[in-house]
C-alpha atoms as a PDB file:
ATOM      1  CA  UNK A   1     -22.609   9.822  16.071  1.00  0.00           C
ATOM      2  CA  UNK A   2     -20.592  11.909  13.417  1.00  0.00           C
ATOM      3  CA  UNK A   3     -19.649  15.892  13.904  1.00  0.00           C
ATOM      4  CA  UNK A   4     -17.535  16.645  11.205  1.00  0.00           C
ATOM      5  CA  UNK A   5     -16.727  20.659  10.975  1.00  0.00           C
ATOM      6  CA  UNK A   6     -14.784  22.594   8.662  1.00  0.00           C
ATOM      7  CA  UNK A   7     -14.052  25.038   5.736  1.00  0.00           C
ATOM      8  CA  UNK A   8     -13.520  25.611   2.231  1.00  0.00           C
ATOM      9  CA  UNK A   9     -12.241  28.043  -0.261  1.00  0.00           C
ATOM     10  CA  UNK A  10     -11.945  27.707  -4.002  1.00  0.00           C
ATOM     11  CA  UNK A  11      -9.093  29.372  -5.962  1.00  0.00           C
ATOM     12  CA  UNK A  12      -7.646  30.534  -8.881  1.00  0.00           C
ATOM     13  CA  UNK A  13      -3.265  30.639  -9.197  1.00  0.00           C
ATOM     14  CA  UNK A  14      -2.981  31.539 -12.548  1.00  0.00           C
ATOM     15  CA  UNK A  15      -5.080  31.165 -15.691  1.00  0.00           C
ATOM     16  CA  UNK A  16      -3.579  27.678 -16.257  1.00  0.00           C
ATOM     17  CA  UNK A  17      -4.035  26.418 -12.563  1.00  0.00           C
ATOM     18  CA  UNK A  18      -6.828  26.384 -10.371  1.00  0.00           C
ATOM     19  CA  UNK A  19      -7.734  24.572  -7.328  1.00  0.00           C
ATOM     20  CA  UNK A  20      -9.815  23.999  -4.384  1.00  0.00           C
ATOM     21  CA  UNK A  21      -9.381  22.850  -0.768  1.00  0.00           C
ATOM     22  CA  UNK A  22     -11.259  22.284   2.500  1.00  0.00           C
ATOM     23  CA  UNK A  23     -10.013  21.510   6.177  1.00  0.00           C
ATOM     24  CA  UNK A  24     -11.725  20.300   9.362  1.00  0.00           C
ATOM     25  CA  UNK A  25     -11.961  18.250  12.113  1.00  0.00           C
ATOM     26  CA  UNK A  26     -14.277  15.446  12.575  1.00  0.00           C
ATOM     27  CA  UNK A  27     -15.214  13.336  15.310  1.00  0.00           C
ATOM     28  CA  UNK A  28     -17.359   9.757  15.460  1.00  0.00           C
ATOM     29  CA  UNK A  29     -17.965   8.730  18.601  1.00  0.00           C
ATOM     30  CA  UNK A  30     -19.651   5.297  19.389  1.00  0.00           C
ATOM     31  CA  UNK A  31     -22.150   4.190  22.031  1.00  0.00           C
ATOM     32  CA  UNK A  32     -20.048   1.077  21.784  1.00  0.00           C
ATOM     33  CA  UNK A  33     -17.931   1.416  24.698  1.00  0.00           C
ATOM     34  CA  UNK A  34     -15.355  -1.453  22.905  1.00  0.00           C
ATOM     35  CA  UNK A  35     -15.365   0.599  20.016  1.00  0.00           C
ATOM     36  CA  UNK A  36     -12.413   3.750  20.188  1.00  0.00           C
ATOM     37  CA  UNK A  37     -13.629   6.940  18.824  1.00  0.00           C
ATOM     38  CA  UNK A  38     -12.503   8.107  15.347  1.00  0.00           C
ATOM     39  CA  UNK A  39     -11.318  11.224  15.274  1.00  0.00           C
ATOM     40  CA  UNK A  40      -8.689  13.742  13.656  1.00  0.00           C
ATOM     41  CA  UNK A  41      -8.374  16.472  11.081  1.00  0.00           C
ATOM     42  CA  UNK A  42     -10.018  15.857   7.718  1.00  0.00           C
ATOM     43  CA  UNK A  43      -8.772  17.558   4.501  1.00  0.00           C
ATOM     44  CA  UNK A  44      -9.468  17.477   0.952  1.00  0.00           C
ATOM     45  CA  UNK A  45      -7.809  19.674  -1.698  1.00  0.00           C
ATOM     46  CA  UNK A  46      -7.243  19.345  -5.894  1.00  0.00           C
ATOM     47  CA  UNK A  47      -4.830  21.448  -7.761  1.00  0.00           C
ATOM     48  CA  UNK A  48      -5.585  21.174 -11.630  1.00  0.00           C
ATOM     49  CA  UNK A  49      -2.848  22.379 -14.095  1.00  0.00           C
ATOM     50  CA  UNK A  50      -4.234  22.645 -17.380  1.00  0.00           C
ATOM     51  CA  UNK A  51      -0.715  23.419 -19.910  1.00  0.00           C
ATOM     52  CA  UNK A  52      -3.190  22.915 -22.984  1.00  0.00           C
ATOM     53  CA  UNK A  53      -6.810  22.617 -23.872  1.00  0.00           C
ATOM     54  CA  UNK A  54      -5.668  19.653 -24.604  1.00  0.00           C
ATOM     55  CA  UNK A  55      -3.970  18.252 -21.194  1.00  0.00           C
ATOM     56  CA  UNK A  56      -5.057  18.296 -17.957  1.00  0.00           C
ATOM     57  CA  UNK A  57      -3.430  17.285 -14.569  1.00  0.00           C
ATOM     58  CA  UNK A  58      -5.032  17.118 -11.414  1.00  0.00           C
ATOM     59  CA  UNK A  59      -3.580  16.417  -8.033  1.00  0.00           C
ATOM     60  CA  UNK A  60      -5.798  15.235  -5.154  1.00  0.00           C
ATOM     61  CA  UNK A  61      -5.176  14.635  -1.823  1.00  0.00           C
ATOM     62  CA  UNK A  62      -8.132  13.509   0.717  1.00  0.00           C
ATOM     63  CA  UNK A  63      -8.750  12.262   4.277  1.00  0.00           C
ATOM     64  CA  UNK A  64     -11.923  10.392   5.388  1.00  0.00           C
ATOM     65  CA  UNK A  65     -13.224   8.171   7.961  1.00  0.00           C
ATOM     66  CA  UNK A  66     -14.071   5.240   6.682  1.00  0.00           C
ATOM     67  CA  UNK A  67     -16.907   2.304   7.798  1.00  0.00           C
ATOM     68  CA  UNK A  68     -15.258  -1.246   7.958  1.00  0.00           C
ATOM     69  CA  UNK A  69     -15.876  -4.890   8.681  1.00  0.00           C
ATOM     70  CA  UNK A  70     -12.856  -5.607  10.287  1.00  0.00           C
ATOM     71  CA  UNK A  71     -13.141  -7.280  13.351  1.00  0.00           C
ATOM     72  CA  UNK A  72     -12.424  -5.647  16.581  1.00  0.00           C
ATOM     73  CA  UNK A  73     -11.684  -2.269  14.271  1.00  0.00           C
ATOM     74  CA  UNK A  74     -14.506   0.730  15.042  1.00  0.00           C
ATOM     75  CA  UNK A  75     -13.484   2.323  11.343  1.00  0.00           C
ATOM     76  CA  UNK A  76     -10.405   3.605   9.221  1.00  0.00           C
ATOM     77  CA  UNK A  77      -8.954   6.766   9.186  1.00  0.00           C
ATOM     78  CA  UNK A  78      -7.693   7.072   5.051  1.00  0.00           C
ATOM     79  CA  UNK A  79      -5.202   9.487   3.687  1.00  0.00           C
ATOM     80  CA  UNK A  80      -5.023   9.654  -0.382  1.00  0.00           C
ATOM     81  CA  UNK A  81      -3.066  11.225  -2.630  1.00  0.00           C
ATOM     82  CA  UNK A  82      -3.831  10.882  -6.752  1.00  0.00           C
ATOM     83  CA  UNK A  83      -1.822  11.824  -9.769  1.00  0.00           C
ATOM     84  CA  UNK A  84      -3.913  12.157 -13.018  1.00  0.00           C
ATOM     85  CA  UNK A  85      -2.773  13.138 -16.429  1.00  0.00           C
ATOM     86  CA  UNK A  86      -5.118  13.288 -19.142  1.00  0.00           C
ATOM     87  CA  UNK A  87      -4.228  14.059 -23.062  1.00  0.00           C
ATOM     88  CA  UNK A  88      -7.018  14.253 -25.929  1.00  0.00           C
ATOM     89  CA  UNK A  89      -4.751  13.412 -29.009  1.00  0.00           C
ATOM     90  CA  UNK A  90      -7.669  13.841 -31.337  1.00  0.00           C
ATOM     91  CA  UNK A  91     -11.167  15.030 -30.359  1.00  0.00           C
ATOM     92  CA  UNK A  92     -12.147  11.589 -30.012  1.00  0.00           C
ATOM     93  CA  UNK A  93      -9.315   9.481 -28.653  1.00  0.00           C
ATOM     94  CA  UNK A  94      -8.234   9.929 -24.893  1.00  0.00           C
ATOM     95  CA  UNK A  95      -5.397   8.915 -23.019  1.00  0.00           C
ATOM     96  CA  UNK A  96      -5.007   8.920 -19.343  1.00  0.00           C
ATOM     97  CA  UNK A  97      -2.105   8.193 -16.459  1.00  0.00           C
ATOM     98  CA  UNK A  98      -3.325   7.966 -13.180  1.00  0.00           C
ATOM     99  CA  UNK A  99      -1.304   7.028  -9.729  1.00  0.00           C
ATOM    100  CA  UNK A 100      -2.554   6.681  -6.609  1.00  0.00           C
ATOM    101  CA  UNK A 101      -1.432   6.532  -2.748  1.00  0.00           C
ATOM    102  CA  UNK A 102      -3.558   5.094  -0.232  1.00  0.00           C
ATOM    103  CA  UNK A 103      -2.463   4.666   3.542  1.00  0.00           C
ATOM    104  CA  UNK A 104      -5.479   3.173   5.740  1.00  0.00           C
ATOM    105  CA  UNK A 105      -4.802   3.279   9.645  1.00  0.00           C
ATOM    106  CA  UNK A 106      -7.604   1.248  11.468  1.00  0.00           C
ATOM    107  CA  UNK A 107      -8.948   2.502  14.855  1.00  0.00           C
ATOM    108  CA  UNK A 108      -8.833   0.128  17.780  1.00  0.00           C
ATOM    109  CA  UNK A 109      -6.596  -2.391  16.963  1.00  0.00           C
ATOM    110  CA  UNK A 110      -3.164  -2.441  15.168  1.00  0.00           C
ATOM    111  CA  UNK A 111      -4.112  -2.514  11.566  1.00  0.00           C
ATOM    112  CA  UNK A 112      -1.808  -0.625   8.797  1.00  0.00           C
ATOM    113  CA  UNK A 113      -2.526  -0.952   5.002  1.00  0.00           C
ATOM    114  CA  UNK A 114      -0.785   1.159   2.501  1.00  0.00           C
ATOM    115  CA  UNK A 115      -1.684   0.841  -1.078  1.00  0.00           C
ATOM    116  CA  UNK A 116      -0.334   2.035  -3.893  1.00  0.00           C
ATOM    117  CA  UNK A 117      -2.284   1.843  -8.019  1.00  0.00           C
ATOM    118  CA  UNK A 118      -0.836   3.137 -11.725  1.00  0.00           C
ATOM    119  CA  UNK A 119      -3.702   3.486 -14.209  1.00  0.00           C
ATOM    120  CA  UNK A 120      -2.945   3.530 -18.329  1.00  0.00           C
ATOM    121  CA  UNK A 121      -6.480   4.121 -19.845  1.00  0.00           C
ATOM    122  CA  UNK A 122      -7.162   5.176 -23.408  1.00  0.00           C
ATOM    123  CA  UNK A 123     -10.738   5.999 -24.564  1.00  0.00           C
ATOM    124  CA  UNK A 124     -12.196   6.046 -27.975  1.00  0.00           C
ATOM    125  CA  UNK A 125     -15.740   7.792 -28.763  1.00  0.00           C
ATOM    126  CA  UNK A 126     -17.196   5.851 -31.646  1.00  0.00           C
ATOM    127  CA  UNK A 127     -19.952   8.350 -31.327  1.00  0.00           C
ATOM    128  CA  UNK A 128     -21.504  10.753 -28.462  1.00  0.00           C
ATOM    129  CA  UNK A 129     -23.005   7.885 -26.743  1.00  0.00           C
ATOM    130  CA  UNK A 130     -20.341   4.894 -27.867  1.00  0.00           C
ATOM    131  CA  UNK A 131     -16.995   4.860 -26.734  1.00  0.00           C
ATOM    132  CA  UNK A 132     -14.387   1.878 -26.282  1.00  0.00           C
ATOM    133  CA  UNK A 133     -11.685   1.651 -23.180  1.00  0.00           C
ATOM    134  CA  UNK A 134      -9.127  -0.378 -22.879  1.00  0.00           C
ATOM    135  CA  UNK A 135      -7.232  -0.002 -19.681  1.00  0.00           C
ATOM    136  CA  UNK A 136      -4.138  -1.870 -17.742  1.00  0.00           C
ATOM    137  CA  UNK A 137      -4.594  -1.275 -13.868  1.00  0.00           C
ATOM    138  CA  UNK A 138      -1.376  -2.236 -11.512  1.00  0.00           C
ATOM    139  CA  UNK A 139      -2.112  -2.579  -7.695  1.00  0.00           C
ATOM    140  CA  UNK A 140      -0.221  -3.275  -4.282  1.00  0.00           C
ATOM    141  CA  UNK A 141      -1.168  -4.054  -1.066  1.00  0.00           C
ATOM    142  CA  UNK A 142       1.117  -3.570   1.824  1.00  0.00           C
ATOM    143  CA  UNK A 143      -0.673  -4.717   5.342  1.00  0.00           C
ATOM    144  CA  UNK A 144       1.053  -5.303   8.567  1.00  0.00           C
ATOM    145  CA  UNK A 145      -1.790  -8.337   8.887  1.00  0.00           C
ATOM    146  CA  UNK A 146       0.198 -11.674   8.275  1.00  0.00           C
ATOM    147  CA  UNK A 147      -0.505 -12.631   4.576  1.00  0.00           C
ATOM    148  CA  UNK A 148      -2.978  -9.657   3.799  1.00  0.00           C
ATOM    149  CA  UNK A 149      -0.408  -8.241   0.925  1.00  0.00           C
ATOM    150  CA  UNK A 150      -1.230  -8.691  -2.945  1.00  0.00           C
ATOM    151  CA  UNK A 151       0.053  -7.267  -5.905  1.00  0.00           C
ATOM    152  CA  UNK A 152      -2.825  -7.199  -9.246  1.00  0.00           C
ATOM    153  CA  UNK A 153      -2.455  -7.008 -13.062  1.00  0.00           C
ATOM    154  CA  UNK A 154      -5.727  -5.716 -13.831  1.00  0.00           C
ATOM    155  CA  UNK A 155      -6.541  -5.749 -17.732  1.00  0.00           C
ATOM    156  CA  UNK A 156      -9.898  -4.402 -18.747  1.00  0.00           C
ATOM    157  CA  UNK A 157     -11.286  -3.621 -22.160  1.00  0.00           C
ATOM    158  CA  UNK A 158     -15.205  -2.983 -22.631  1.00  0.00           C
ATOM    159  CA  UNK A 159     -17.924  -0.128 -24.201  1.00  0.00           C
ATOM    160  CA  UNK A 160     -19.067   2.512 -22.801  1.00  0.00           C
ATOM    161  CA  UNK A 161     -23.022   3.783 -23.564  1.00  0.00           C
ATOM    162  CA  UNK A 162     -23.856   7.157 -22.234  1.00  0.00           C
ATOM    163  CA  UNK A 163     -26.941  10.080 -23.123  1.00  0.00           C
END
């Protein structure tokens, strides 16, 4: 059983920066009796900076309660914060920077990840519906389970159809 509550308010700084954020409290309880209860203030928020028409940057910060198969573990509690930075250099070719913090504190037993990703993507429409990306995707894993940490090279390159 979930009862999430909360509020929101949308926002305007200056002409260049917007934003929007929400805050609550939410509460999963479990007829599980070996299963704790997740529960705990829940927040999500953006702040977009746009310098240009060109460039955009958008901080985001979120928490959620996450479902998980860990044994033992009655769900996650995640906290996120992302960087993005986004340039058009021509009206068809795209670059974007992107950073993210993850921290993931699981419920019930004594489970800590924190994980931490840098993005460089570049996007080129071909047409409206054809585009190429190429992106290069670096990722860590820090876990306080014995041999859960990883660090990823991630290269990707591939087309994108849309209508």
């Amino acid at each position: 059983m979930a009862s999430p509550a909360g509020a929101g308010a949308t926002y305007q700084v200056t002409s260049l920066i917007t934003g929007e954020a929400s805050a609550g409290y939410g509460e999963r309880k479990y007829q599980d009796p070996r299963l704790s209860n997740l529960t705990g203030p829940l927040v999500d928020a953006s702040l977009i900076y746009t310098p240009t028409p060109l460039t955009k940057v958008t901080l985001r910060g979120t928490t959620s309660f996450d479902e998980t198969n860990v044994s033992g573990a009655s769900g996650a509690v995640v906290r996120r914060l992302t960087l993005e930075i986004s340039h058009a250099l021509l009206r068809n070719v795209t670059l974007t920077a992107l950073g993210t913090f993850q921290n993931t504190q699981y419920r019930g037993i004594t489970l800590d990840e924190k994980y931490f990703n840098g993005t460089l993507r570049a996007e080129y429409n071909l047409t409206r519906t054809v585009a190429v990306r190429a992106s290069y995707t670096f990722e860590k894993l820090k876990s306080t389970s014995a041999g859960g940490d990883y660090t990823a090279n991630v290269f990707l390159v591939g087309l994108r159809f849309q209508r």
